[in-house]
C-alpha atoms as a PDB file:
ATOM      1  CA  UNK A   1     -17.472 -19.621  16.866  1.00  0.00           C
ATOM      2  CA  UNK A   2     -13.932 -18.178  17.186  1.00  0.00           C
ATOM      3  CA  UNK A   3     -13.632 -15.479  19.369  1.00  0.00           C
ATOM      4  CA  UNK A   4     -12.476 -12.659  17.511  1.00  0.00           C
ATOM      5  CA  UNK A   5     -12.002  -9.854  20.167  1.00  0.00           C
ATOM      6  CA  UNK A   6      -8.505 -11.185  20.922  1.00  0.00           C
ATOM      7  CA  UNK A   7      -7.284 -10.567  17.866  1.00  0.00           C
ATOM      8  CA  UNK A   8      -9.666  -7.625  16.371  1.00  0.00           C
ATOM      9  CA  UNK A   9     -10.114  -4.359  17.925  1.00  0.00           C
ATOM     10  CA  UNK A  10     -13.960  -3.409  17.597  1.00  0.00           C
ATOM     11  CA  UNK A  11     -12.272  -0.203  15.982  1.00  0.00           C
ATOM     12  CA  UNK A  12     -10.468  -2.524  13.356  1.00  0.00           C
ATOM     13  CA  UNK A  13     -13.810  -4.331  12.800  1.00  0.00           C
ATOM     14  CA  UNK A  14     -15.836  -0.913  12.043  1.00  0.00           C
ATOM     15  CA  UNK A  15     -13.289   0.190   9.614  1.00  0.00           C
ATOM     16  CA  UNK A  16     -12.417  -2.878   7.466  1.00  0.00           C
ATOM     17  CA  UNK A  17     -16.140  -3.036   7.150  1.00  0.00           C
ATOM     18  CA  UNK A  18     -16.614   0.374   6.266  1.00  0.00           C
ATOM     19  CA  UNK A  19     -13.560  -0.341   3.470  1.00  0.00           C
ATOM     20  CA  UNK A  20     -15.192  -3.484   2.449  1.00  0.00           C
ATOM     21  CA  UNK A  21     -18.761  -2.154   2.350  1.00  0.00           C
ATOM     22  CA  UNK A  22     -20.446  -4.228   4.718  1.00  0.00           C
ATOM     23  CA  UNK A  23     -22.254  -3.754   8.270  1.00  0.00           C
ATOM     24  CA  UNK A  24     -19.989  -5.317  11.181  1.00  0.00           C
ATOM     25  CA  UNK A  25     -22.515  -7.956  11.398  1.00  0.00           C
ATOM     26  CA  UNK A  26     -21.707  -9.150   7.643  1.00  0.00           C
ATOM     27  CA  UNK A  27     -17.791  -8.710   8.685  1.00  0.00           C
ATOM     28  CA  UNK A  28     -18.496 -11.355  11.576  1.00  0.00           C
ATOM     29  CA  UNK A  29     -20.002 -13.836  10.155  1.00  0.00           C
ATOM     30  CA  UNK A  30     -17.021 -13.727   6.807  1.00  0.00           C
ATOM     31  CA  UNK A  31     -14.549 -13.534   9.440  1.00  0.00           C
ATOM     32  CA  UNK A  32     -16.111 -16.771  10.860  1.00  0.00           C
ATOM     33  CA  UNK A  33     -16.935 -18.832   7.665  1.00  0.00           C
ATOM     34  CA  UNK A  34     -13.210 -17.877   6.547  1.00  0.00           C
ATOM     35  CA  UNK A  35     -13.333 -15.663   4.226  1.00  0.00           C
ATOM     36  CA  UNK A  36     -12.044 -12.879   5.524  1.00  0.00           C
ATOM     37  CA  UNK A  37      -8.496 -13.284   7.073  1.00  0.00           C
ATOM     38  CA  UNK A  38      -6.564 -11.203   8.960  1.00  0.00           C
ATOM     39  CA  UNK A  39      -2.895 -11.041   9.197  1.00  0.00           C
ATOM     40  CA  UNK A  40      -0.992  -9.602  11.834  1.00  0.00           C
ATOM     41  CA  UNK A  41       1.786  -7.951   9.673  1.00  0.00           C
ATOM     42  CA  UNK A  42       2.168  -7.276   6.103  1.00  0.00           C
ATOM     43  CA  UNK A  43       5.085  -9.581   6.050  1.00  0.00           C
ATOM     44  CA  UNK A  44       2.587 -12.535   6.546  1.00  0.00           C
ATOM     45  CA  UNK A  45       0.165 -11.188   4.014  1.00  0.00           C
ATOM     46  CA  UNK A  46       3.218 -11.913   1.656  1.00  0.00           C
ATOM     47  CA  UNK A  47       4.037 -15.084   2.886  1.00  0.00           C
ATOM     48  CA  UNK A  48       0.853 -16.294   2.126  1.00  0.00           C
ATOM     49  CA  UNK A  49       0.161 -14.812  -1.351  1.00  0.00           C
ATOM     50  CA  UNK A  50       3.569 -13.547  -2.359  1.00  0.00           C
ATOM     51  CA  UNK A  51       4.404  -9.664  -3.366  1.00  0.00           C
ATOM     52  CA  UNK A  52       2.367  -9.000  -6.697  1.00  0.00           C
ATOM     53  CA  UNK A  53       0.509  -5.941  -8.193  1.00  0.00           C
ATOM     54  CA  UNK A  54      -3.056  -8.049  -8.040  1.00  0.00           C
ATOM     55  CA  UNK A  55      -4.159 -10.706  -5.991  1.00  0.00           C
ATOM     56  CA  UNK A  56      -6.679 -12.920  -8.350  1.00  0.00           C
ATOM     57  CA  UNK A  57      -7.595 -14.600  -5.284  1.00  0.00           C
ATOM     58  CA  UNK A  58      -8.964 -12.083  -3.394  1.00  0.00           C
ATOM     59  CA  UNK A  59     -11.687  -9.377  -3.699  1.00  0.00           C
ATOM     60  CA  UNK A  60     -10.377  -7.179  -1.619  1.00  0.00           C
ATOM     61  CA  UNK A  61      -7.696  -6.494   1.232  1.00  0.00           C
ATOM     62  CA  UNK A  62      -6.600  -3.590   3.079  1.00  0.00           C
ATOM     63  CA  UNK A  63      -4.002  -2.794   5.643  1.00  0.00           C
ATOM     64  CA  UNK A  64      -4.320  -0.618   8.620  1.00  0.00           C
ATOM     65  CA  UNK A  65      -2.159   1.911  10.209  1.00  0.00           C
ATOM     66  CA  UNK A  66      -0.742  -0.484  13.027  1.00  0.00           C
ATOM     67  CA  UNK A  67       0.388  -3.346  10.037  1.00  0.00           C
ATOM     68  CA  UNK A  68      -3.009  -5.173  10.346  1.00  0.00           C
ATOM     69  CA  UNK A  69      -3.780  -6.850   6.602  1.00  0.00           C
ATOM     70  CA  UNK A  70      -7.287  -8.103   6.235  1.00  0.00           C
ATOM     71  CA  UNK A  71      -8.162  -9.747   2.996  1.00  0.00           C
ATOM     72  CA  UNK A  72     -11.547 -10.994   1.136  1.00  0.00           C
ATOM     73  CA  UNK A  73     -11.458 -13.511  -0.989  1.00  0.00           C
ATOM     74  CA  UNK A  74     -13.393 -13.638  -4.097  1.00  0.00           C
ATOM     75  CA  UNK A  75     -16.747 -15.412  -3.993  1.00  0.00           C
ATOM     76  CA  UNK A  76     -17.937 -13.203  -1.420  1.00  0.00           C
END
């Protein structure tokens, strides 16, 4: 298992899971299967899936306050 607290905040965790609807336990385990990333700047949220109204891809994605974009894909 990854270890996630170097790169998530337990505040970042609580929140994305509130936006996503799930319990931080859920958000866990998708961050460790892969499918939910997070990206450390907007910037390489577009790199990844380019600059479009909708994402087909993905379920969901949010970005925080500090620049923090974490996605879901679909299938989840």
């Amino acid at each position: 298992m990854k270890n996630f607290a170097e790169d998530i905040h337990i505040g970042e965790l609580i929140a994305v899971s509130n936006v996503f609807q799930l319990n931080t336990f859920q958000m866990l385990k998708l961050l460790e299967n892969g499918s939910v990333e997070v990206f450390e700047t907007k910037e390489e949220f577009f790199e990844k899936y380019g600059e479009k109204e909708t994402y087909d891809e993905l379920l969901d994605w949010c970005e925080l306050n500090n620049g923090k974009v974490f996605t879901k894909k679909n299938g989840v």
